[in-house]
N, C-alpha and C. Protein backbone atom coordinates (compact mmCIF):
# COMPACT_ATOMS: atom_id res chain seq x y z
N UNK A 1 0.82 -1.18 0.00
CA UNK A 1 0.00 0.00 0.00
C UNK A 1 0.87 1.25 0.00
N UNK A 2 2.16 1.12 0.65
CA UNK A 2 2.76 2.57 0.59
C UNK A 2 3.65 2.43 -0.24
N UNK A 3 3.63 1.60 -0.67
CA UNK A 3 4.63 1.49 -2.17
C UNK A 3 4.05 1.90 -3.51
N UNK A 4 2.87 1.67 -3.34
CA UNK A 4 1.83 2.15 -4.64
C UNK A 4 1.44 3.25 -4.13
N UNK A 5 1.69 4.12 -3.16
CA UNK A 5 1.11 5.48 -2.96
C UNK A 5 2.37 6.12 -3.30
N UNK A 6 3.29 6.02 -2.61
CA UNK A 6 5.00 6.57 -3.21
C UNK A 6 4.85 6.50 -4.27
N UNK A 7 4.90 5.41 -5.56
CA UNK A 7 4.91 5.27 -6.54
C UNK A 7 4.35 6.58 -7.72
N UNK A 8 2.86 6.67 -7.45
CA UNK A 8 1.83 7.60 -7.41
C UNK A 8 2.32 8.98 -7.29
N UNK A 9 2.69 8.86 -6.06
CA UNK A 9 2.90 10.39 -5.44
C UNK A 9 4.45 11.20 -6.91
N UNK A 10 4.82 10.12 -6.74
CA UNK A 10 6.30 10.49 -7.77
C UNK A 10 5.63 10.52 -9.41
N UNK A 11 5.15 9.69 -9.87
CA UNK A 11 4.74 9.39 -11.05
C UNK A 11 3.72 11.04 -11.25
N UNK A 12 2.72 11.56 -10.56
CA UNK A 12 1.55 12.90 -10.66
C UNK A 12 3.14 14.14 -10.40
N UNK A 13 4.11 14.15 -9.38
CA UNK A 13 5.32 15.03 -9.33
C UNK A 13 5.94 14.99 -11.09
N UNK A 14 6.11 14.02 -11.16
CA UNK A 14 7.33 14.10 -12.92
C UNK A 14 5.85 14.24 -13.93
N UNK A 15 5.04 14.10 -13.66
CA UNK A 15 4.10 14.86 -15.51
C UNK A 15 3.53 15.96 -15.12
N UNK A 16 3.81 16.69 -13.54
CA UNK A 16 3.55 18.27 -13.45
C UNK A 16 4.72 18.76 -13.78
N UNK A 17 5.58 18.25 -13.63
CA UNK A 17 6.98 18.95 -13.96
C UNK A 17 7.38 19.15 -15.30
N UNK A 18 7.22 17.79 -16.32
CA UNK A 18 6.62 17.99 -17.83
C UNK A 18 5.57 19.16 -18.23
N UNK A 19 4.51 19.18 -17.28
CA UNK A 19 3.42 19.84 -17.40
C UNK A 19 3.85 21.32 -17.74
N UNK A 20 4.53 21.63 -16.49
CA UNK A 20 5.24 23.33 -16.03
C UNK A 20 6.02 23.68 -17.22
N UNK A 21 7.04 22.70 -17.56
CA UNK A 21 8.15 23.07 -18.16
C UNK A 21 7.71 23.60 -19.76
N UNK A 22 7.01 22.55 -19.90
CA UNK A 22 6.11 22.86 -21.93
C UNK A 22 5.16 23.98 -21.67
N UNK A 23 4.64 24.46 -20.52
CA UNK A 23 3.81 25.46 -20.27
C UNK A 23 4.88 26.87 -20.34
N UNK A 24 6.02 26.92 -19.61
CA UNK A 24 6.88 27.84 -19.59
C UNK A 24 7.44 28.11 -20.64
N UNK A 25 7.89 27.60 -21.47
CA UNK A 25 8.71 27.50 -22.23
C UNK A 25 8.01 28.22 -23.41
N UNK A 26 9.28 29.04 -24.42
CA UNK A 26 8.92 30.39 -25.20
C UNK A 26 7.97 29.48 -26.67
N UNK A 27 8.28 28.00 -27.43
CA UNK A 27 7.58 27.38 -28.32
C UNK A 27 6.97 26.23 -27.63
N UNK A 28 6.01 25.88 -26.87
CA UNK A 28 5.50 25.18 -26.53
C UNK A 28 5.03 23.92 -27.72
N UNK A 29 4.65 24.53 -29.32
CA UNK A 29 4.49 23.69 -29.68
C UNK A 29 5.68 22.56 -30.79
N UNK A 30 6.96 23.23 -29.94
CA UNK A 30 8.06 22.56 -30.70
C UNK A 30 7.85 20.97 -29.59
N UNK A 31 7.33 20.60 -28.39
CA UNK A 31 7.70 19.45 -27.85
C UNK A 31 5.86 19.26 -27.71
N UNK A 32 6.27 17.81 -27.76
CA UNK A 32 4.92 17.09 -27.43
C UNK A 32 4.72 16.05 -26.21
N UNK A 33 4.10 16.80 -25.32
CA UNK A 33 4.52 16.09 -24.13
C UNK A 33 2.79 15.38 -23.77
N UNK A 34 2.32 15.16 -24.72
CA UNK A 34 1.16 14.85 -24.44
C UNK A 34 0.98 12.87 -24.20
N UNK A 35 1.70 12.72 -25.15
CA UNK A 35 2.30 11.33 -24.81
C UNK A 35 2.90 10.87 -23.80
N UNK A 36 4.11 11.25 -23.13
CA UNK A 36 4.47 11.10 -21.96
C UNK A 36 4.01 11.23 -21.09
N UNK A 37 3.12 11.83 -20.66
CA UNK A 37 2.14 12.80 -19.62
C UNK A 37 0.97 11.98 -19.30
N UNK A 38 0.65 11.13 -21.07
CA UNK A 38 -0.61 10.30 -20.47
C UNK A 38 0.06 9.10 -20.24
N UNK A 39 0.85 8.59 -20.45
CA UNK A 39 1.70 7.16 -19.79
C UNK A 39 2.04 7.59 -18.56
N UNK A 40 2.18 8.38 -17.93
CA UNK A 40 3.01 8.49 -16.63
C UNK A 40 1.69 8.55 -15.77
N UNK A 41 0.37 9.65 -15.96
CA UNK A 41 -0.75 9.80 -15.41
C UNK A 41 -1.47 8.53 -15.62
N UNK A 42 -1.43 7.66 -16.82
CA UNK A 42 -2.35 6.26 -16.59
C UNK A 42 -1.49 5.38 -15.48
N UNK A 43 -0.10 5.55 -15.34
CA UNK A 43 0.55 4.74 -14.32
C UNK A 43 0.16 5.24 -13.11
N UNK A 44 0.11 6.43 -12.96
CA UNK A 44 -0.04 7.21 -11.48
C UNK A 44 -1.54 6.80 -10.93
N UNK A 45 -2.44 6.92 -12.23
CA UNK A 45 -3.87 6.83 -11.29
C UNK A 45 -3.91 5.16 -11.06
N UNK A 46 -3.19 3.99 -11.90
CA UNK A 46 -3.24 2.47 -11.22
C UNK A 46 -2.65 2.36 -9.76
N UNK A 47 -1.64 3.20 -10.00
CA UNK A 47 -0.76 2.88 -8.23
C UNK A 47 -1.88 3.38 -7.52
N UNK A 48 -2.47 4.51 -7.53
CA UNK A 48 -3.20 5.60 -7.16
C UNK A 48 -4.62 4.70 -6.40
N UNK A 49 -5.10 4.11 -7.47
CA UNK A 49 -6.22 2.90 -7.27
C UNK A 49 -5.51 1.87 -6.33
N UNK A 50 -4.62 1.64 -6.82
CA UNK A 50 -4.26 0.52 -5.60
C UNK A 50 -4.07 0.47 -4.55
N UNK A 51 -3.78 2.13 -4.33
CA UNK A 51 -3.73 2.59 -2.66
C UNK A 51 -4.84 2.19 -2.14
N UNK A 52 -5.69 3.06 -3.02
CA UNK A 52 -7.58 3.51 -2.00
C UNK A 52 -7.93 1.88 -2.05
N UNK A 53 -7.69 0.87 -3.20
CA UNK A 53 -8.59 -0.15 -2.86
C UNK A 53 -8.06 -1.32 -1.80
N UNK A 54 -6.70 -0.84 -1.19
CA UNK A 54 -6.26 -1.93 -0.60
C UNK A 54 -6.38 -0.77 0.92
N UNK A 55 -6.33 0.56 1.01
CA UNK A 55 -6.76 1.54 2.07
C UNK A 55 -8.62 0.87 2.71
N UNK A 56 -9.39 0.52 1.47
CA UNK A 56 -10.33 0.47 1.73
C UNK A 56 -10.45 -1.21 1.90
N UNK A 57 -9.99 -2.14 1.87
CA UNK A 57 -9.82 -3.64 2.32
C UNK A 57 -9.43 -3.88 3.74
N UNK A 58 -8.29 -2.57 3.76
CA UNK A 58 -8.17 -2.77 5.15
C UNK A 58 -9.10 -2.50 6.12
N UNK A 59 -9.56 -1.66 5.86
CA UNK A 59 -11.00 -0.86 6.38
C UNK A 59 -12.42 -1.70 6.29
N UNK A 60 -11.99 -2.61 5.61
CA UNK A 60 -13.76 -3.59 5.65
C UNK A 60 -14.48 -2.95 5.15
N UNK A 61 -14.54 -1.98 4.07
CA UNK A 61 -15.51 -1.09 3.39
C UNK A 61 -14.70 0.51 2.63
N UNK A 62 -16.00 1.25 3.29
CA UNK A 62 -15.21 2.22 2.55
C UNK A 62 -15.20 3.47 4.06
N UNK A 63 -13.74 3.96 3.66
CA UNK A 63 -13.30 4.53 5.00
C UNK A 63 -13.43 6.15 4.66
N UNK A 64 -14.20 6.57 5.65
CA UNK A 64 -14.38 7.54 5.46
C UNK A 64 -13.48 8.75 6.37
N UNK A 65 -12.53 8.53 6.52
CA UNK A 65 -11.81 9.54 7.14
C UNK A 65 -11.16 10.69 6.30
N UNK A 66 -10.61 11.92 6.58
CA UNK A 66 -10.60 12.98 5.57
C UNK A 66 -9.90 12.78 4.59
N UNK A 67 -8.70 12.43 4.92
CA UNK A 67 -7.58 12.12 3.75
C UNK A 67 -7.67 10.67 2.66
N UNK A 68 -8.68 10.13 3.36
CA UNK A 68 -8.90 9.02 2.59
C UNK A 68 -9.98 9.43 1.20
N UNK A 69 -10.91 10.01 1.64
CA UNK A 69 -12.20 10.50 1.06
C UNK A 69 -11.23 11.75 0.16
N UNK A 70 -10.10 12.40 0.44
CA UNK A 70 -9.90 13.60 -0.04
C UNK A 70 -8.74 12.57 -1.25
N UNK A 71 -8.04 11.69 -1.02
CA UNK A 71 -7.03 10.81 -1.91
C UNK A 71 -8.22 10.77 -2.77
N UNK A 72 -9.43 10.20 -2.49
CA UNK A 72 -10.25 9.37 -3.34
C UNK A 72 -10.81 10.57 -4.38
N UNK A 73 -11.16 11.70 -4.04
CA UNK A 73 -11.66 13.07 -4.66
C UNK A 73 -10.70 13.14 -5.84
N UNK A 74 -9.36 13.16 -5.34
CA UNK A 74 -8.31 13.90 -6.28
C UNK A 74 -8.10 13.19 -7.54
N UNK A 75 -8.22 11.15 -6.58
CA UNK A 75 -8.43 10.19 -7.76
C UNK A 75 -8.89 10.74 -9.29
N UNK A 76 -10.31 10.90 -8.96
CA UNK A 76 -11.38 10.95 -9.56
C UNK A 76 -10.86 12.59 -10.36
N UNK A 77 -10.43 13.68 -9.94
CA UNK A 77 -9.84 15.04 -9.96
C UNK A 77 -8.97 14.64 -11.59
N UNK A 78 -7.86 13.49 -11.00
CA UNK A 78 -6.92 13.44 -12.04
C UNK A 78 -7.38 12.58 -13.30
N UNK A 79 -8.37 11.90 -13.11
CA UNK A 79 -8.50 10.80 -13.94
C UNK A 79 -9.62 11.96 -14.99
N UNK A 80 -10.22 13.13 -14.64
CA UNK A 80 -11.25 14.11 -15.16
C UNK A 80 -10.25 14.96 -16.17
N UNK A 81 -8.91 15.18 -15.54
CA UNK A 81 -7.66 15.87 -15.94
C UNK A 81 -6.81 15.44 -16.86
N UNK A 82 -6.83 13.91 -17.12
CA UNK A 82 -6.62 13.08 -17.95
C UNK A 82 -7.25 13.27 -19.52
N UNK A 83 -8.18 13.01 -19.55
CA UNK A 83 -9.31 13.00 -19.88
C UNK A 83 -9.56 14.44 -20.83
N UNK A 84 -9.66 15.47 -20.11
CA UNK A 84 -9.49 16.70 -20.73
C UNK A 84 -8.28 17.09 -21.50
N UNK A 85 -7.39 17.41 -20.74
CA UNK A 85 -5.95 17.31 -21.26
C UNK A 85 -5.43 16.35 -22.87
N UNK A 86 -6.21 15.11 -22.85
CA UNK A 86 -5.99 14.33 -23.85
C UNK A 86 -7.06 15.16 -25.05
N UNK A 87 -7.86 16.09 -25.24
CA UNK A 87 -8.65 17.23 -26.07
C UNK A 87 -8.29 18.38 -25.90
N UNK A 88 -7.40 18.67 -24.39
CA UNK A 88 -6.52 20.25 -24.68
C UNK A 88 -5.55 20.34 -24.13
N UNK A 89 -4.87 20.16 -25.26
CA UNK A 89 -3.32 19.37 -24.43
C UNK A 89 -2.45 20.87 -24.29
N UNK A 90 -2.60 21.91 -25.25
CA UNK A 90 -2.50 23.17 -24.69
C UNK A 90 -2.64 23.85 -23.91
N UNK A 91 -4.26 23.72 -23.06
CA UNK A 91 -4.08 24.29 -21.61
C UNK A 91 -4.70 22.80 -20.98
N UNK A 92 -3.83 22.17 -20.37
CA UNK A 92 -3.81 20.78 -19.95
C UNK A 92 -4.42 21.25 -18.13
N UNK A 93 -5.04 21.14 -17.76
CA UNK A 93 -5.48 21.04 -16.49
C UNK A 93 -4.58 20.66 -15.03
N UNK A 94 -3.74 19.73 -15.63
CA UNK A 94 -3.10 18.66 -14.87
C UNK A 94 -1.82 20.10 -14.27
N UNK A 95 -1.59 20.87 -14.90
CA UNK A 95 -0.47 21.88 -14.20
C UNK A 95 -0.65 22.20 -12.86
N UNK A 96 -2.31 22.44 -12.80
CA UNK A 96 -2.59 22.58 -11.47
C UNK A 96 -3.22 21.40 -10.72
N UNK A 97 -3.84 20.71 -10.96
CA UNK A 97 -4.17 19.54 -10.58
C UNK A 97 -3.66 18.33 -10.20
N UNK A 98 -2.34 18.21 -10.75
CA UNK A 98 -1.85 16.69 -10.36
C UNK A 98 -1.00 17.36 -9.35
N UNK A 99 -0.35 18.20 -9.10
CA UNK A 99 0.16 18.75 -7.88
C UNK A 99 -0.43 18.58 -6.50
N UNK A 100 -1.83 19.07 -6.69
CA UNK A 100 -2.74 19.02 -5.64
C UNK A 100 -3.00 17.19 -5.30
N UNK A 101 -3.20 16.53 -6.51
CA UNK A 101 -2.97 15.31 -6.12
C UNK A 101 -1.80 14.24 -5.05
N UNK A 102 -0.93 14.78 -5.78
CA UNK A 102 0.36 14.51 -5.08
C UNK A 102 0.04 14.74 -3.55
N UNK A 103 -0.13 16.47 -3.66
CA UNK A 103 0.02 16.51 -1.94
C UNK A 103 -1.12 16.12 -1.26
N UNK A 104 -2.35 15.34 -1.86
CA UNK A 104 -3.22 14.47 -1.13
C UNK A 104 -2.75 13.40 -0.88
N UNK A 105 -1.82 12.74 -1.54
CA UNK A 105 -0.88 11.40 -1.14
C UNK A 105 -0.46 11.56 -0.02
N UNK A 106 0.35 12.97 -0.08
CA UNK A 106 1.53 12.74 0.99
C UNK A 106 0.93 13.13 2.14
N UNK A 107 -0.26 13.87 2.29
CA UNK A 107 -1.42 14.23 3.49
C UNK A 107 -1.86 12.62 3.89
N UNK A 108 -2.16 12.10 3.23
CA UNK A 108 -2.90 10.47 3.93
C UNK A 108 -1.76 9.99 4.07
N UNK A 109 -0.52 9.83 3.74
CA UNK A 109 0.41 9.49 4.55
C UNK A 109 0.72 9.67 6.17
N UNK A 110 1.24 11.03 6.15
CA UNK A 110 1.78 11.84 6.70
C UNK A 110 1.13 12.07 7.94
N UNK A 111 -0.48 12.26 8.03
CA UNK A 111 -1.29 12.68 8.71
C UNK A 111 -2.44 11.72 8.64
N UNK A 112 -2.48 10.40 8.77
CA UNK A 112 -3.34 9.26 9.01
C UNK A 112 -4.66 9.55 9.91
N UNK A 113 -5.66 9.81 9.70
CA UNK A 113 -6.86 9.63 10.63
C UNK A 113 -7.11 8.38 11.36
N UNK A 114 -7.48 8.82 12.52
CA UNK A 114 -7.60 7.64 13.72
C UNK A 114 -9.11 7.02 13.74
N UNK A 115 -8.93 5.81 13.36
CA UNK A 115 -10.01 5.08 13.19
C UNK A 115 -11.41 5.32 12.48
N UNK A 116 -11.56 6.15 11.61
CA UNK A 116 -12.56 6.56 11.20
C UNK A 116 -13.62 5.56 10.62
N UNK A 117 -14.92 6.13 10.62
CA UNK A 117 -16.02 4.62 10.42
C UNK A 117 -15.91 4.90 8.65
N UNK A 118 -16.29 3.33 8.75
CA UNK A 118 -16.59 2.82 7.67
C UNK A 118 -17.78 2.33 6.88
N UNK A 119 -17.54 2.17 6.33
CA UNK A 119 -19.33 2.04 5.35
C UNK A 119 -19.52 0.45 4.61
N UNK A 120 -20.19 -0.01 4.97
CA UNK A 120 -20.46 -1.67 4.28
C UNK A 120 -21.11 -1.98 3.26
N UNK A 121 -22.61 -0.64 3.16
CA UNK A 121 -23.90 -1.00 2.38
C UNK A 121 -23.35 -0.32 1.13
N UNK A 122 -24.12 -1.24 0.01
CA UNK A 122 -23.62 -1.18 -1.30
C UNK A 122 -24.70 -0.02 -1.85
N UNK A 123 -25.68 0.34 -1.10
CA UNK A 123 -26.16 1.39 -1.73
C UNK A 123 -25.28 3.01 -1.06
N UNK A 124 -25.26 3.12 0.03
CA UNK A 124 -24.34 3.98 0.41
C UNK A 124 -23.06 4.57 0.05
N UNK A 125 -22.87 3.60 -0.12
CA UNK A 125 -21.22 3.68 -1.12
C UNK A 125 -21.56 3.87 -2.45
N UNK A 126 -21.99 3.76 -3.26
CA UNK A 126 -22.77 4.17 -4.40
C UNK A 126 -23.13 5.85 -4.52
N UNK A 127 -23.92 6.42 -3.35
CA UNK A 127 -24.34 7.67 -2.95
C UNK A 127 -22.83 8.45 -2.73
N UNK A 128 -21.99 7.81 -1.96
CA UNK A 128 -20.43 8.79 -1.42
C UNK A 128 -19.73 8.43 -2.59
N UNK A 129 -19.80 7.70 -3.54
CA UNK A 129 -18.87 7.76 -4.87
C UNK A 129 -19.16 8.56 -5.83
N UNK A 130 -20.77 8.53 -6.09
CA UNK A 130 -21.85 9.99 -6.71
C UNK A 130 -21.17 11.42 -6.13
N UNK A 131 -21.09 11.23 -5.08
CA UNK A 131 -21.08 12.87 -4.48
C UNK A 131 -19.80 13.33 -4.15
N UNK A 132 -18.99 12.36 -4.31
CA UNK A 132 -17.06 12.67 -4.60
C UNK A 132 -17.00 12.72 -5.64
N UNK A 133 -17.56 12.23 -6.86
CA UNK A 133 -17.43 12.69 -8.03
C UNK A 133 -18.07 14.02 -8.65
N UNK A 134 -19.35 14.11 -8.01
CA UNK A 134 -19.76 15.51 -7.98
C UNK A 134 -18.46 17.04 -7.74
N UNK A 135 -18.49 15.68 -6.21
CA UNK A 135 -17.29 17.35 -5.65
C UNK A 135 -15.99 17.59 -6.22
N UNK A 136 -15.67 16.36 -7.05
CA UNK A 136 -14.72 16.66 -7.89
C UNK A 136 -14.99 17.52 -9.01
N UNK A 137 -15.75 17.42 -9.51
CA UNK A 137 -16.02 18.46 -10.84
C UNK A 137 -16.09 19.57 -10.55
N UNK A 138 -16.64 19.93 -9.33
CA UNK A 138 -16.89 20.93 -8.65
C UNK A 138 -15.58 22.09 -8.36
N UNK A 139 -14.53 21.13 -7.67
CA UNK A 139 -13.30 21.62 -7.94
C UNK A 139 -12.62 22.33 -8.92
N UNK A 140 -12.96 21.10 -9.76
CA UNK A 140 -11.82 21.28 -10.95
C UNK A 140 -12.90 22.69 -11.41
N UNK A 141 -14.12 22.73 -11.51
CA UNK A 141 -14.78 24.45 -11.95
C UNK A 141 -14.41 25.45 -11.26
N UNK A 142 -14.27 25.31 -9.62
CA UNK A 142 -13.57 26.28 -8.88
C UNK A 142 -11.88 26.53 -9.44
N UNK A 143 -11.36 25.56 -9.68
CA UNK A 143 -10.57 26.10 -9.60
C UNK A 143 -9.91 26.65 -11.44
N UNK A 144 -10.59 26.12 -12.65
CA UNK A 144 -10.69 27.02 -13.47
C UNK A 144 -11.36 28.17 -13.26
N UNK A 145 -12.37 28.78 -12.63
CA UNK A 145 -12.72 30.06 -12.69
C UNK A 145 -12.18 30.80 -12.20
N UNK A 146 -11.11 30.53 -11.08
CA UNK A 146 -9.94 31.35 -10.27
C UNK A 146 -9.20 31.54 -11.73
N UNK A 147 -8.57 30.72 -12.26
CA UNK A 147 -7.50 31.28 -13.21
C UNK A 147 -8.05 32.08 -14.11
N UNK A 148 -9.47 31.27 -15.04
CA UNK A 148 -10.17 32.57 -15.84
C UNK A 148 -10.67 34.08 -15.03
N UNK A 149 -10.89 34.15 -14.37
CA UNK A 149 -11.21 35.33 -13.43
C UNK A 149 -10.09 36.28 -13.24
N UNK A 150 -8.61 35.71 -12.61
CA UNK A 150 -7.07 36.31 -12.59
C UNK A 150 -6.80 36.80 -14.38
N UNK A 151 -7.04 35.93 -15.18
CA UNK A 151 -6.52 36.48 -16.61
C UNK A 151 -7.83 36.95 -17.01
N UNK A 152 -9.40 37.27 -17.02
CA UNK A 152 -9.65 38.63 -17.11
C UNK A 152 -9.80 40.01 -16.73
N UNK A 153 -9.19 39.78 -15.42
CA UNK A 153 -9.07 40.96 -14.92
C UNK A 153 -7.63 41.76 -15.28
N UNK A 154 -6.65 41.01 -15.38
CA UNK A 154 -5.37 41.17 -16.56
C UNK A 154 -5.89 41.88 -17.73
N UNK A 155 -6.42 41.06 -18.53
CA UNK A 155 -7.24 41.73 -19.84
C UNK A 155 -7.05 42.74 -19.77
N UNK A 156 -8.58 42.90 -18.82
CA UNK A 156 -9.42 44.02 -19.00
C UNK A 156 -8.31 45.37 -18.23
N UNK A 157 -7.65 44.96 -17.66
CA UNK A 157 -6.67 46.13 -16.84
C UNK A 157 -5.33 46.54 -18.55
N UNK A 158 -5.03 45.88 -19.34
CA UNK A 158 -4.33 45.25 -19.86
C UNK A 158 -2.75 45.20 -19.86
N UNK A 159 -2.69 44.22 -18.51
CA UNK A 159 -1.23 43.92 -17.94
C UNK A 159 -1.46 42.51 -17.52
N UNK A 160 -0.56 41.90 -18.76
CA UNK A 160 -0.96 40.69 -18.61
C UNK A 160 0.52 40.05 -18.27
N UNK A 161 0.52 39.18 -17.73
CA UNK A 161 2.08 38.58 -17.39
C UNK A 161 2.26 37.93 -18.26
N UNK A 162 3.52 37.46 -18.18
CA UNK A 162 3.65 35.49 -19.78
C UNK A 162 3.20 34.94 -19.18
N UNK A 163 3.20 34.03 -18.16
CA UNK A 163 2.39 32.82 -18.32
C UNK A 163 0.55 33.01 -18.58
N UNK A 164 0.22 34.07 -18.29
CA UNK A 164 -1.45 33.80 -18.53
C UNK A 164 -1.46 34.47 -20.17
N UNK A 165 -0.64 34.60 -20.76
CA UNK A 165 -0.39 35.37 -22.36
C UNK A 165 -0.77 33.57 -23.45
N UNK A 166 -0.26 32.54 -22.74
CA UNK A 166 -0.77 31.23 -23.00
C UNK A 166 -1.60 30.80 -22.97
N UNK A 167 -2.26 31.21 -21.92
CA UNK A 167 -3.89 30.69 -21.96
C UNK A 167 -5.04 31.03 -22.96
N UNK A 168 -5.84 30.13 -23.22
CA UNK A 168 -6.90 30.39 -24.30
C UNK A 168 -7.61 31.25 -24.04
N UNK A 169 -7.70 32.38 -23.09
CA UNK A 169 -9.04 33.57 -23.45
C UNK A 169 -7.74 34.12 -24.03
N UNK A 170 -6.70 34.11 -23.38
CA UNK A 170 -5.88 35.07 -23.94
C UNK A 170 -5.61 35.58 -25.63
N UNK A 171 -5.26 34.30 -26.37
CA UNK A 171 -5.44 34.37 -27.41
C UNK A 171 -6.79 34.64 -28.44
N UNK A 172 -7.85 33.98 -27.77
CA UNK A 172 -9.05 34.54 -28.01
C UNK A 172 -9.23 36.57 -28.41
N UNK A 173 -9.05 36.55 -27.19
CA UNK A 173 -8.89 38.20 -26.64
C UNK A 173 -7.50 38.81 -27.89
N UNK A 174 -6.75 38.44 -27.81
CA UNK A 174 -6.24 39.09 -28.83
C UNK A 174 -6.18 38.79 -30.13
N UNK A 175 -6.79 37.45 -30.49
CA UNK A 175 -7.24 37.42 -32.22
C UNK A 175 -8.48 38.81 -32.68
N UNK A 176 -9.17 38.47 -31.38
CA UNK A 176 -10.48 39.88 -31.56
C UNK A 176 -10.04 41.16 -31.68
N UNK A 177 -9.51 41.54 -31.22
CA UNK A 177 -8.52 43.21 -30.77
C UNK A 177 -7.07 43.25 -31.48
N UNK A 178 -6.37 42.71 -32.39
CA UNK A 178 -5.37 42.81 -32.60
C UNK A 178 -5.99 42.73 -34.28
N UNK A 179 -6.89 42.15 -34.73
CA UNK A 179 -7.50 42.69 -35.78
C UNK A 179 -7.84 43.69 -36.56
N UNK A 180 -8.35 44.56 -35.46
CA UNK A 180 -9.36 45.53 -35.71
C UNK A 180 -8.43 47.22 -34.99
């Protein structure tokens, strides 16, 4: 179990670091890191699974303590990030997201909850897998509207830094106005 969470935790660290670096960088579309990124993230979310389902064996069900329920969120977080990223591999999600993953690893490590109850019934668990997946989407909208929100208020001020000069309103915004 902590070998497949280590595993994990390292594997979501090296395709944010891919992630950052093709994001920073002045031709982004001279490297294609979209390939690497999804081999390393399909490896990360198996270790990733193998944590929660052998976390949750030990547990006789499904354990509801914070870091367990919050590993299991991010699961679901990265595998949404996946997913997207593989249709916009330009503004890939995972820059900010698999980070946050990571440090949900190293939180259920690090900081273990003491005995927390567990859940047996197969309809229940059904309902808390619905509503972690909910709250995952939920996230991942919070936390795109923070970045769209920071780069239009850039815009509209118009002082925009480089890294949000990459992002898609950005270019949007200036195919419209650099026209005309």
């Amino acid at each position: 179990m902590a070998i497949a969470n280590a595993l994990a935790f390292l594997l979501y660290l090296c395709s944010s670091v891919i992630l950052i670096r093709r994001f920073v960088q002045k031709d982004p579309t001279s490297v294609n890191a979209s390939i690497p990124v999804g081999i390393l993230i399909i490896m990360a979310l198996l270790f990733h699974a193998t944590d929660i389902f052998f976390t949750m064996k030990n547990a006789g069900g499904w354990e509801l303590g914070l870091f367990t329920t919050f590993s299991l969120t991010t699961w679901l977080m990265a595998l949404i990030a996946l997913l997207i990223g593989m249709r916009l591999p330009n503004a890939h999600p995972g820059i900010i997201v698999y980070p946050l993953v990571a440090m949900s690893l190293m939180l259920k490590v690090e900081l273990p909850s003491p005995e927390p109850p567990s859940l047996a019934e197969p309809a229940l668990e059904w309902h808390v897998l619905l509503s972690l997946a909910a709250y995952s989407f939920f996230m991942l909208a919070a936390i795109q509207a923070i970045i769209l929100a920071i780069q239009e208020k850039q815009l509209h001020q118009r002082h925009i830094n480089g890294l949000l000069r990459k992002l898609p309103l950005y270019r949007r915004w200036n195919a419209l106005y650099s026209s005309s």
